[in-house]
C-alpha atoms as a PDB file:
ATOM      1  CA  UNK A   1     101.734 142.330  84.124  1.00  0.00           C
ATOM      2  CA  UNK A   2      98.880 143.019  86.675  1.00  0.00           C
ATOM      3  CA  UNK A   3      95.856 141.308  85.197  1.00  0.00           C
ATOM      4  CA  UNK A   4      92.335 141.574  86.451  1.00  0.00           C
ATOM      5  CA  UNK A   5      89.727 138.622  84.932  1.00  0.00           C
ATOM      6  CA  UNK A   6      86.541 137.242  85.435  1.00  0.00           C
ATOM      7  CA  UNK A   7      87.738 133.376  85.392  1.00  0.00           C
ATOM      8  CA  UNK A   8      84.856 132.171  83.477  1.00  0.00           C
ATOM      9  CA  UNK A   9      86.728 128.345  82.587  1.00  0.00           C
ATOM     10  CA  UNK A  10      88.230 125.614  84.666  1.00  0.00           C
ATOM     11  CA  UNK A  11      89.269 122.620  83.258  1.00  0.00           C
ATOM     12  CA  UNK A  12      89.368 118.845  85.076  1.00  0.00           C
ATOM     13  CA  UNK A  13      93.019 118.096  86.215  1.00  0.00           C
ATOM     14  CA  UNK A  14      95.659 116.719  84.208  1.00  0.00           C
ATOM     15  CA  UNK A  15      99.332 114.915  85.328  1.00  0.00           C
ATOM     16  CA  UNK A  16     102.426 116.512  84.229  1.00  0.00           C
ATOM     17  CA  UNK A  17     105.539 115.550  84.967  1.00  0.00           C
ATOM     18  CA  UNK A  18     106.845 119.102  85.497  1.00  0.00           C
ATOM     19  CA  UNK A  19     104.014 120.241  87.769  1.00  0.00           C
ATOM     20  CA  UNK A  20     102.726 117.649  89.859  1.00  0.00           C
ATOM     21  CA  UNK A  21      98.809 117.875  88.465  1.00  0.00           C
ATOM     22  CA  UNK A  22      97.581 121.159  86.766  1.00  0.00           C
ATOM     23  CA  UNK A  23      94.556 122.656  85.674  1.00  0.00           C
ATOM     24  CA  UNK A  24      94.024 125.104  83.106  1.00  0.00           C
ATOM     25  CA  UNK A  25      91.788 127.839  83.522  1.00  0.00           C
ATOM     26  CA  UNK A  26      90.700 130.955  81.423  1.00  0.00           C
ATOM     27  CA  UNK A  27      89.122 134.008  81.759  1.00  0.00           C
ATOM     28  CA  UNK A  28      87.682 137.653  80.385  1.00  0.00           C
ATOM     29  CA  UNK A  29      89.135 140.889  80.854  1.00  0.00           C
ATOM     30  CA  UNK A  30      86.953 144.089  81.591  1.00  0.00           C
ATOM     31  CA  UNK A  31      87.657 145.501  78.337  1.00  0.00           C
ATOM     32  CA  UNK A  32      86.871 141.946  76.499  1.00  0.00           C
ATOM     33  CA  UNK A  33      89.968 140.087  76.195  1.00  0.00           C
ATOM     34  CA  UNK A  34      90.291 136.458  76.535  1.00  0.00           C
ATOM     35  CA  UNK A  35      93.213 134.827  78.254  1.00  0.00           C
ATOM     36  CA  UNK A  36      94.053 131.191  79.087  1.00  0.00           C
ATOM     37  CA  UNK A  37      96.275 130.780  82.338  1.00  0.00           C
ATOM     38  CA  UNK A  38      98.378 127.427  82.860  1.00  0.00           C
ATOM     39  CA  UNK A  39     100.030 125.824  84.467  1.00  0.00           C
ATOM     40  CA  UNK A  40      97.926 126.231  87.553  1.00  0.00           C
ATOM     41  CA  UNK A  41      98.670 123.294  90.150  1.00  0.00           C
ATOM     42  CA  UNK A  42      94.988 124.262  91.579  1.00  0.00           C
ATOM     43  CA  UNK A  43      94.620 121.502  94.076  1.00  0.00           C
ATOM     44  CA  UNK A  44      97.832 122.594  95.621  1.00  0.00           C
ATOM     45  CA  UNK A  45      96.743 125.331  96.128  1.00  0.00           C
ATOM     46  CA  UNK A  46      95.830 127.584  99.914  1.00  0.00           C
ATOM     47  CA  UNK A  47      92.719 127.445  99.893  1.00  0.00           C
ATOM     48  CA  UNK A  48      91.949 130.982 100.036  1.00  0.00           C
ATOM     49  CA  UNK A  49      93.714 131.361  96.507  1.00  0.00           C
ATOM     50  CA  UNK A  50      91.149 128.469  95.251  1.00  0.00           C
ATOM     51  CA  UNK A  51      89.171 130.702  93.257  1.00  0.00           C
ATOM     52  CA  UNK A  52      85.650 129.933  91.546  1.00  0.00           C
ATOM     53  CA  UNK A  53      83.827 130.469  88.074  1.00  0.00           C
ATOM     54  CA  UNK A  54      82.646 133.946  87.776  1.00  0.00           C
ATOM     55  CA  UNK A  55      85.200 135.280  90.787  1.00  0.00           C
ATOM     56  CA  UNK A  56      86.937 138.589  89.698  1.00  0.00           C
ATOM     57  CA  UNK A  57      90.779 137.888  90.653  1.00  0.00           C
ATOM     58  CA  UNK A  58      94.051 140.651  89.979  1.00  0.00           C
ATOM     59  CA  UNK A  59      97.343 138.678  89.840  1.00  0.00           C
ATOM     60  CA  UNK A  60     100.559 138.652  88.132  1.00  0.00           C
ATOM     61  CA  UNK A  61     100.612 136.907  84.104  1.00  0.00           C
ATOM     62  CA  UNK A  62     103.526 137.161  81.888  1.00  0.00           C
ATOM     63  CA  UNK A  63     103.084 135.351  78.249  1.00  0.00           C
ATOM     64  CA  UNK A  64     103.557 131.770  78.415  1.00  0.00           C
ATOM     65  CA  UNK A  65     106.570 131.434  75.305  1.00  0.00           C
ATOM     66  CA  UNK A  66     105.888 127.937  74.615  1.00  0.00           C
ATOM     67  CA  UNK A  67     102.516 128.131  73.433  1.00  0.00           C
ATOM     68  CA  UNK A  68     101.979 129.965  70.183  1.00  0.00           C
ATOM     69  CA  UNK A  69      98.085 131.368  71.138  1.00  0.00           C
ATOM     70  CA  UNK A  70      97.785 135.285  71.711  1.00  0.00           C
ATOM     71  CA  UNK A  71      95.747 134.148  74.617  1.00  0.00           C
ATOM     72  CA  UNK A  72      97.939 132.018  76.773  1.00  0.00           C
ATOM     73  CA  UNK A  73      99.188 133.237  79.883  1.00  0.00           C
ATOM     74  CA  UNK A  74     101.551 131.749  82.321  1.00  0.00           C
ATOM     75  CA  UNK A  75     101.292 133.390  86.358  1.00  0.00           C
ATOM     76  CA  UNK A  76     104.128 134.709  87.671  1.00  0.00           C
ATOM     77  CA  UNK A  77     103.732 132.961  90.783  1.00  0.00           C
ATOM     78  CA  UNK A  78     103.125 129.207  90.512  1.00  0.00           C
ATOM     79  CA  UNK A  79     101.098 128.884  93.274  1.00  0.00           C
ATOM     80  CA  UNK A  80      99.472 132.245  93.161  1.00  0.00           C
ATOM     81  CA  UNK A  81     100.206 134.123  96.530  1.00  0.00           C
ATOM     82  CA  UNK A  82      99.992 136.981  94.704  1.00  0.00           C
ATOM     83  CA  UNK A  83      96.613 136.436  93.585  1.00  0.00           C
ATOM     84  CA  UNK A  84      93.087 139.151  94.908  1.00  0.00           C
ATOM     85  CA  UNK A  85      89.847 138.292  95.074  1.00  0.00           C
ATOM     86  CA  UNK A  86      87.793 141.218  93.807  1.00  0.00           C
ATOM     87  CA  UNK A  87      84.372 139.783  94.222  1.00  0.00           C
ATOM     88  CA  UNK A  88      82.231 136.743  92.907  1.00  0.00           C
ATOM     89  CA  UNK A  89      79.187 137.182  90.507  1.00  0.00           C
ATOM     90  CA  UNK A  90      76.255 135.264  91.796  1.00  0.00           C
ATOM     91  CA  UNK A  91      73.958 133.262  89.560  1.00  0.00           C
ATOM     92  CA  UNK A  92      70.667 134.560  89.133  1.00  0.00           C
ATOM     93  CA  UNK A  93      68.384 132.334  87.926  1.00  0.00           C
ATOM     94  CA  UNK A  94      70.259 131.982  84.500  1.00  0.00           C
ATOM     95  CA  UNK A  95      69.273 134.977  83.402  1.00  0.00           C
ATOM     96  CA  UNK A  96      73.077 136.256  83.537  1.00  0.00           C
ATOM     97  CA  UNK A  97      72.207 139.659  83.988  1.00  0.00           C
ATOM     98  CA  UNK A  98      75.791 140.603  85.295  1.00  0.00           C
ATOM     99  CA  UNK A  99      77.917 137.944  83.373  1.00  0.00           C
ATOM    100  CA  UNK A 100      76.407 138.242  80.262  1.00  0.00           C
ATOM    101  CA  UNK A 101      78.205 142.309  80.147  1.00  0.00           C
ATOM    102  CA  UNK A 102      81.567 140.485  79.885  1.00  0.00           C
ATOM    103  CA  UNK A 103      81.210 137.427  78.782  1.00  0.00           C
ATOM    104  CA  UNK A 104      78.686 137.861  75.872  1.00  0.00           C
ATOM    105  CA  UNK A 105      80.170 140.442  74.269  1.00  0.00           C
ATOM    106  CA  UNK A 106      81.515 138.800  71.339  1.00  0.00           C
ATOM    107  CA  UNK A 107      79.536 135.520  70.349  1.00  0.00           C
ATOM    108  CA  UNK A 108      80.299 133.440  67.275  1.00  0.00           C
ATOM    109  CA  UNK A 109      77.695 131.296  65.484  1.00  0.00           C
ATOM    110  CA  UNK A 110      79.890 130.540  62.205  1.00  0.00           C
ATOM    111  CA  UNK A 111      82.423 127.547  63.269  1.00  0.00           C
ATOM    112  CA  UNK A 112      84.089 127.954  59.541  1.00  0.00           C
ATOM    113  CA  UNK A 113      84.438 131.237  60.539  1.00  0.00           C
ATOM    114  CA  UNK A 114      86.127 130.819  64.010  1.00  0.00           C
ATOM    115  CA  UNK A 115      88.379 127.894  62.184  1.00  0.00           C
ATOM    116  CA  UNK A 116      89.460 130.055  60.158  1.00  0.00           C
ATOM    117  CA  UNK A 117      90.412 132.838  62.729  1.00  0.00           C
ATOM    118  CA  UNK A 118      92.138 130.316  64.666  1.00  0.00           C
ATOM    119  CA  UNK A 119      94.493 129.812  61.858  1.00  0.00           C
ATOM    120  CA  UNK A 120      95.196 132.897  60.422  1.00  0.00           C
ATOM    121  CA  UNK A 121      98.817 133.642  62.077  1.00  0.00           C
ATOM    122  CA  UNK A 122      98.062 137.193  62.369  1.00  0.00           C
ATOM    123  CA  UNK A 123      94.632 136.438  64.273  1.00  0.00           C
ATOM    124  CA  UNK A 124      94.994 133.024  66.129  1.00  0.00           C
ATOM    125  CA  UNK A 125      91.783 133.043  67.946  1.00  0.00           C
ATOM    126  CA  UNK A 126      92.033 130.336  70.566  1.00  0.00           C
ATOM    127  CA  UNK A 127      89.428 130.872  72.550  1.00  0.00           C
ATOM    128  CA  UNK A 128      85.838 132.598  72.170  1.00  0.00           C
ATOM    129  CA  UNK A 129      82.202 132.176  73.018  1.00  0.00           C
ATOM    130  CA  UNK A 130      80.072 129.910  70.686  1.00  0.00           C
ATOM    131  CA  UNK A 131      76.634 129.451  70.073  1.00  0.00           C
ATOM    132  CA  UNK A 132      75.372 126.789  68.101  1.00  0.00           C
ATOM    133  CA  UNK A 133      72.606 126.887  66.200  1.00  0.00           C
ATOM    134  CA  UNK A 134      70.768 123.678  67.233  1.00  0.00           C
ATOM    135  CA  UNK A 135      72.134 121.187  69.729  1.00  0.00           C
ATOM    136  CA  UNK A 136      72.340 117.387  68.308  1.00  0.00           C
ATOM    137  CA  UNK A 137      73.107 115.415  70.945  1.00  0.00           C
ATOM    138  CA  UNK A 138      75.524 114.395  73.623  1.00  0.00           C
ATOM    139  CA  UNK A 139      77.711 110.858  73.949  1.00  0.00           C
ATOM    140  CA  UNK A 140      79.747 109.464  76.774  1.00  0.00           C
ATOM    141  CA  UNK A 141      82.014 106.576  75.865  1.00  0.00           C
ATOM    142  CA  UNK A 142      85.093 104.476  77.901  1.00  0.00           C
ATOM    143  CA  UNK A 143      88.363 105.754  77.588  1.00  0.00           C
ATOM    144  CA  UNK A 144      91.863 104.660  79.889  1.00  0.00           C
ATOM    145  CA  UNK A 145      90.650 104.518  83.361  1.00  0.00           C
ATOM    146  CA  UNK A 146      93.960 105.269  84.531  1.00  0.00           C
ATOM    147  CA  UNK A 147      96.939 107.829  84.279  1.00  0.00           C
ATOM    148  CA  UNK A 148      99.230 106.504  82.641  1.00  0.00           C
ATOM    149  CA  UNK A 149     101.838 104.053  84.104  1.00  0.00           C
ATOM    150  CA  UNK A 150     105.245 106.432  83.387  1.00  0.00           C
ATOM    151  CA  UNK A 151     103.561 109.629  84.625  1.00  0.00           C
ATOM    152  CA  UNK A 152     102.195 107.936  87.742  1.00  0.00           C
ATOM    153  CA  UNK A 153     105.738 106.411  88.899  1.00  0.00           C
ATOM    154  CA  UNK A 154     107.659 109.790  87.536  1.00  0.00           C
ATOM    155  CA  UNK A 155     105.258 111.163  90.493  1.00  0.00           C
ATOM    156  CA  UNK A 156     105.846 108.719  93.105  1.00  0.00           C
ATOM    157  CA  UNK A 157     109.327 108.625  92.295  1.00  0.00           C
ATOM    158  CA  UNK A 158     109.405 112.561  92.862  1.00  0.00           C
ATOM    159  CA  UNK A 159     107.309 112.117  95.836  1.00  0.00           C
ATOM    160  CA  UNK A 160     109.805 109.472  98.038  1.00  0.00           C
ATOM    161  CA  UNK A 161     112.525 112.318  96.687  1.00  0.00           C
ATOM    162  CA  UNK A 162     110.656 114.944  98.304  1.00  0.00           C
ATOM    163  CA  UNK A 163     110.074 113.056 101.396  1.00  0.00           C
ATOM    164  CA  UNK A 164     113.872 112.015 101.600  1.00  0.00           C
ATOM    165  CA  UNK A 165     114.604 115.650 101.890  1.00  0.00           C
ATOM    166  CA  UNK A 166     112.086 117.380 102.726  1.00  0.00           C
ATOM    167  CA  UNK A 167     112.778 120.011 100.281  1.00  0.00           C
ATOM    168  CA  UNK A 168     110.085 122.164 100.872  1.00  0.00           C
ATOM    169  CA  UNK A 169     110.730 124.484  97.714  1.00  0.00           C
ATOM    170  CA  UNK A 170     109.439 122.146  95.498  1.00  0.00           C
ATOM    171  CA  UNK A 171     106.022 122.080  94.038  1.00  0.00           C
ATOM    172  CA  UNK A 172     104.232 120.633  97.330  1.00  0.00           C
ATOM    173  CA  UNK A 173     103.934 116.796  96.195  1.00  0.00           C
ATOM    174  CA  UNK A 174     104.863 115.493  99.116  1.00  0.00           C
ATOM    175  CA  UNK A 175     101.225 114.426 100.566  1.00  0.00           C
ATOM    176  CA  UNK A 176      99.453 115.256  97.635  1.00  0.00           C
ATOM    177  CA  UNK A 177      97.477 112.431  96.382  1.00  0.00           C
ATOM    178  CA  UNK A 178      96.268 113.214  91.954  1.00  0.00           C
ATOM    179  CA  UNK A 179      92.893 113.119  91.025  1.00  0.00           C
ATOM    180  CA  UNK A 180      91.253 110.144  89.652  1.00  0.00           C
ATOM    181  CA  UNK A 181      91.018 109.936  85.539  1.00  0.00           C
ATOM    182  CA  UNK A 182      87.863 110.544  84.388  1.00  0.00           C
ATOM    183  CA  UNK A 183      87.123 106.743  83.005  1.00  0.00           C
ATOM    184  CA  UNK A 184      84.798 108.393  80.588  1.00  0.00           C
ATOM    185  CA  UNK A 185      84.829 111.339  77.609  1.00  0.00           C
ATOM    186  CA  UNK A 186      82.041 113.443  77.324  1.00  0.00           C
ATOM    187  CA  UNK A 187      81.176 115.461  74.544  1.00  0.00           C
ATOM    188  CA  UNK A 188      78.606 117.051  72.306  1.00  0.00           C
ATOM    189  CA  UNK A 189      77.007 116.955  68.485  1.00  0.00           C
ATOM    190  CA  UNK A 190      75.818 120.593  66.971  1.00  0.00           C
ATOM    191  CA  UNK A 191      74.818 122.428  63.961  1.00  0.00           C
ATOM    192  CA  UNK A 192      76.339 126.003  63.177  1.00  0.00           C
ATOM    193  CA  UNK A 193      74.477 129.013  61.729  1.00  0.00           C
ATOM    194  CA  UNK A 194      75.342 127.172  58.257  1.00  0.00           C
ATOM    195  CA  UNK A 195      73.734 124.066  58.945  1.00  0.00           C
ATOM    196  CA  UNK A 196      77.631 122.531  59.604  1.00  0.00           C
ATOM    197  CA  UNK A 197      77.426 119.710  62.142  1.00  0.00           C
ATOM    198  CA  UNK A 198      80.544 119.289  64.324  1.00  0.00           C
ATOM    199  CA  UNK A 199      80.994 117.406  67.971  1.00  0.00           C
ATOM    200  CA  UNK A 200      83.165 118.771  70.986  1.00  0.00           C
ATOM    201  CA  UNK A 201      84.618 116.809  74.016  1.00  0.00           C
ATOM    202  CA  UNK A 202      83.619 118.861  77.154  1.00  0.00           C
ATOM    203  CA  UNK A 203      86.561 118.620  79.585  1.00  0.00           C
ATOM    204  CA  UNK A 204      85.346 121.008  82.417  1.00  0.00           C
ATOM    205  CA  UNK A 205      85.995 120.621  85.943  1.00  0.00           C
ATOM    206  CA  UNK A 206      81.765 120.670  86.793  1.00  0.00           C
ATOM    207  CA  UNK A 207      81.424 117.666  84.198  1.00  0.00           C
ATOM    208  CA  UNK A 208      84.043 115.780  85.952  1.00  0.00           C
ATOM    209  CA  UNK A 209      82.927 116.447  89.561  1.00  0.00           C
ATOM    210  CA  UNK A 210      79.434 115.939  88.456  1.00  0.00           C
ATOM    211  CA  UNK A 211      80.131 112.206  87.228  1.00  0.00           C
ATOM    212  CA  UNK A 212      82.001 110.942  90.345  1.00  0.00           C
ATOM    213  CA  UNK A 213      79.059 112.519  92.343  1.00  0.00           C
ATOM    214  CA  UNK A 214      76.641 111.173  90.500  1.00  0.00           C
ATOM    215  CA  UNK A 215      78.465 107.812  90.621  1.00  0.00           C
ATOM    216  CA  UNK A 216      78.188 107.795  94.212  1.00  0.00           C
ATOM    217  CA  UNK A 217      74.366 108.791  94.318  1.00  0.00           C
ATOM    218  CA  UNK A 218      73.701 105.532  91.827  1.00  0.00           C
ATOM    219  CA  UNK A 219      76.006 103.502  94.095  1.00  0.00           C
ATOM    220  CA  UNK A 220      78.832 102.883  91.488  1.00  0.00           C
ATOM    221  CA  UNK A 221      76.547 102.066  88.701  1.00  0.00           C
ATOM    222  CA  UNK A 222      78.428 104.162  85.890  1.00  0.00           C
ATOM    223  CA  UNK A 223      75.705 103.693  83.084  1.00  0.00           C
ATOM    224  CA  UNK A 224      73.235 105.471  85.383  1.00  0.00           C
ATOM    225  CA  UNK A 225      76.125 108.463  86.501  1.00  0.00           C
ATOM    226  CA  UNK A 226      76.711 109.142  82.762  1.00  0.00           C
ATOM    227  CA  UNK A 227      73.091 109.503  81.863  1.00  0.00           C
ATOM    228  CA  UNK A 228      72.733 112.758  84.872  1.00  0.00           C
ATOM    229  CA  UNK A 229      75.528 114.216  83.323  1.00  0.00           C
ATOM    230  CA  UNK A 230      74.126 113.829  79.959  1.00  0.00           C
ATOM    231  CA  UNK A 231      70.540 115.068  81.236  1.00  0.00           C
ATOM    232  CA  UNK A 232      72.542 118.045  83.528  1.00  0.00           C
ATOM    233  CA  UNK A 233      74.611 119.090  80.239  1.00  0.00           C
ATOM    234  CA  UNK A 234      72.054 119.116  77.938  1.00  0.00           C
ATOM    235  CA  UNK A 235      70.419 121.220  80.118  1.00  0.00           C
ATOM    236  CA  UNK A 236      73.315 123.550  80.278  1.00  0.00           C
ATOM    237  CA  UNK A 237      73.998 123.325  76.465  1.00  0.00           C
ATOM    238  CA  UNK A 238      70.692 124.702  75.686  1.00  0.00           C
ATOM    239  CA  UNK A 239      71.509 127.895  76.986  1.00  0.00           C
ATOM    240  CA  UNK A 240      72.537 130.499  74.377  1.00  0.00           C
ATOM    241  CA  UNK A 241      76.613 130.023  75.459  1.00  0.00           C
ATOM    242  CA  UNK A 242      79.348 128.042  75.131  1.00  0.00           C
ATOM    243  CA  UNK A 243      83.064 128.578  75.487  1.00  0.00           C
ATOM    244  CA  UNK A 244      85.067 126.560  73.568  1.00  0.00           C
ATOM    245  CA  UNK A 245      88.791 126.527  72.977  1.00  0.00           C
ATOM    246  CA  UNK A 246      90.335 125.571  70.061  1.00  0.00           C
END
């Protein structure tokens, strides 16, 4: 189906062993619908087809059978040559004055509530906006620093294939170096509207990009790069919005 969103998510890259890397993204519909997109090989991508948070794009979706969630797309054309730009909606000053018409339109503050949703097989609510009802805190602690070993020699393995033959149907490894692992998981402590306290990893692209750019700014010193993104998120967290996915 023709499908015209506001992409409002993008999450950091992740190996797979059918796709190269991927990223999953998700976005709103005019009318208010939520739908997740994946697999999206994004930094494969022409870069004219690289869209951006808050970018209105039309291209082709057809429900992605493997994953149970009402919500989860799958685009028709893996690396999205199919895929309009209908215009970008500029930040202004955080007052969200244009996003806030689409994306705000149906904000949670019960997480019991959403839970629930998310299980009830005739709901299944998978993804939604959230808005706590005091922020705790936010942690950073170590986690693998690399891909794993099998994925990363699956990849290499398909890469000296692809170079061999220069089979330029498949899913444009050849070249392609994947994205460092984020050495690092991020996430967040907050109470609900019932006084519930629950904690969230934040796996966005911006958190991601944000750490190895701050890493380079403090010269490698990784205690430093995790405290600006911990000062930058908090920040953002404090804003009356969150999407979350379940």
């Amino acid at each position: 189906m023709r499908t015209k969103l506001l992409i409002t998510v993008k999450a950091y890259p992740a190996l797979s062993k059918k796709y190269n890397e991927t990223v999953c993204t998700a976005g709103i519909t005019e009318e208010g619908k939520w739908i997740r997109i994946y697999p999206i090989p994004f930094r494969q991508l022409d870069y004219k087809n690289q869209f951006r948070k808050y970018e209105w794009v039309e291209l082709d979706l057809e429900r992605n059978t493997s994953d149970f969630r009402p919500e989860s797309y799958r685009p028709r054309d893996l690396f999205l040559k199919d895929l309009v730009s209908n215009g970008f909606i500029k930040a202004d000053g955080n007052i969200w004055k244009e996003r806030r018409k689409f994306v705000l339109k149906n904000v949670y503050t019960n997480l019991e509530l959403l839970i629930n949703e998310a299980k009830n097989k005739n709901i299944c609510t998978s993804l939604a906006v959230f808005k706590p009802a005091k922020i705790l805190d936010f942690t950073y602690e170590p986690t693998d620093r690399e891909w794993k070993k099998e994925k990363l020699d699956y990849l290499k393995s398909k890469k000296l294939q692809l170079n061999l033959f220069d089979n330029e149907n498949e899913d444009n490894i050849s070249g392609f170096e994947v994205v460092n692992k984020l050495p690092y998981k991020f996430s967040f402590g907050f109470e609900d509207d019932s006084g519930k306290s629950s904690k969230l990893m934040i796996e966005d692209w911006e958190t991601g990009m944000l750490y190895w750019n701050s890493l380079i700014t403090h010269k490698g010193n990784e205690k430093k790069a995790c405290e600006d993104v911990k000062r930058n998120i908090l920040m953002i967290l404090l804003k009356p919005r969150i999407i979350i996915s379940f």
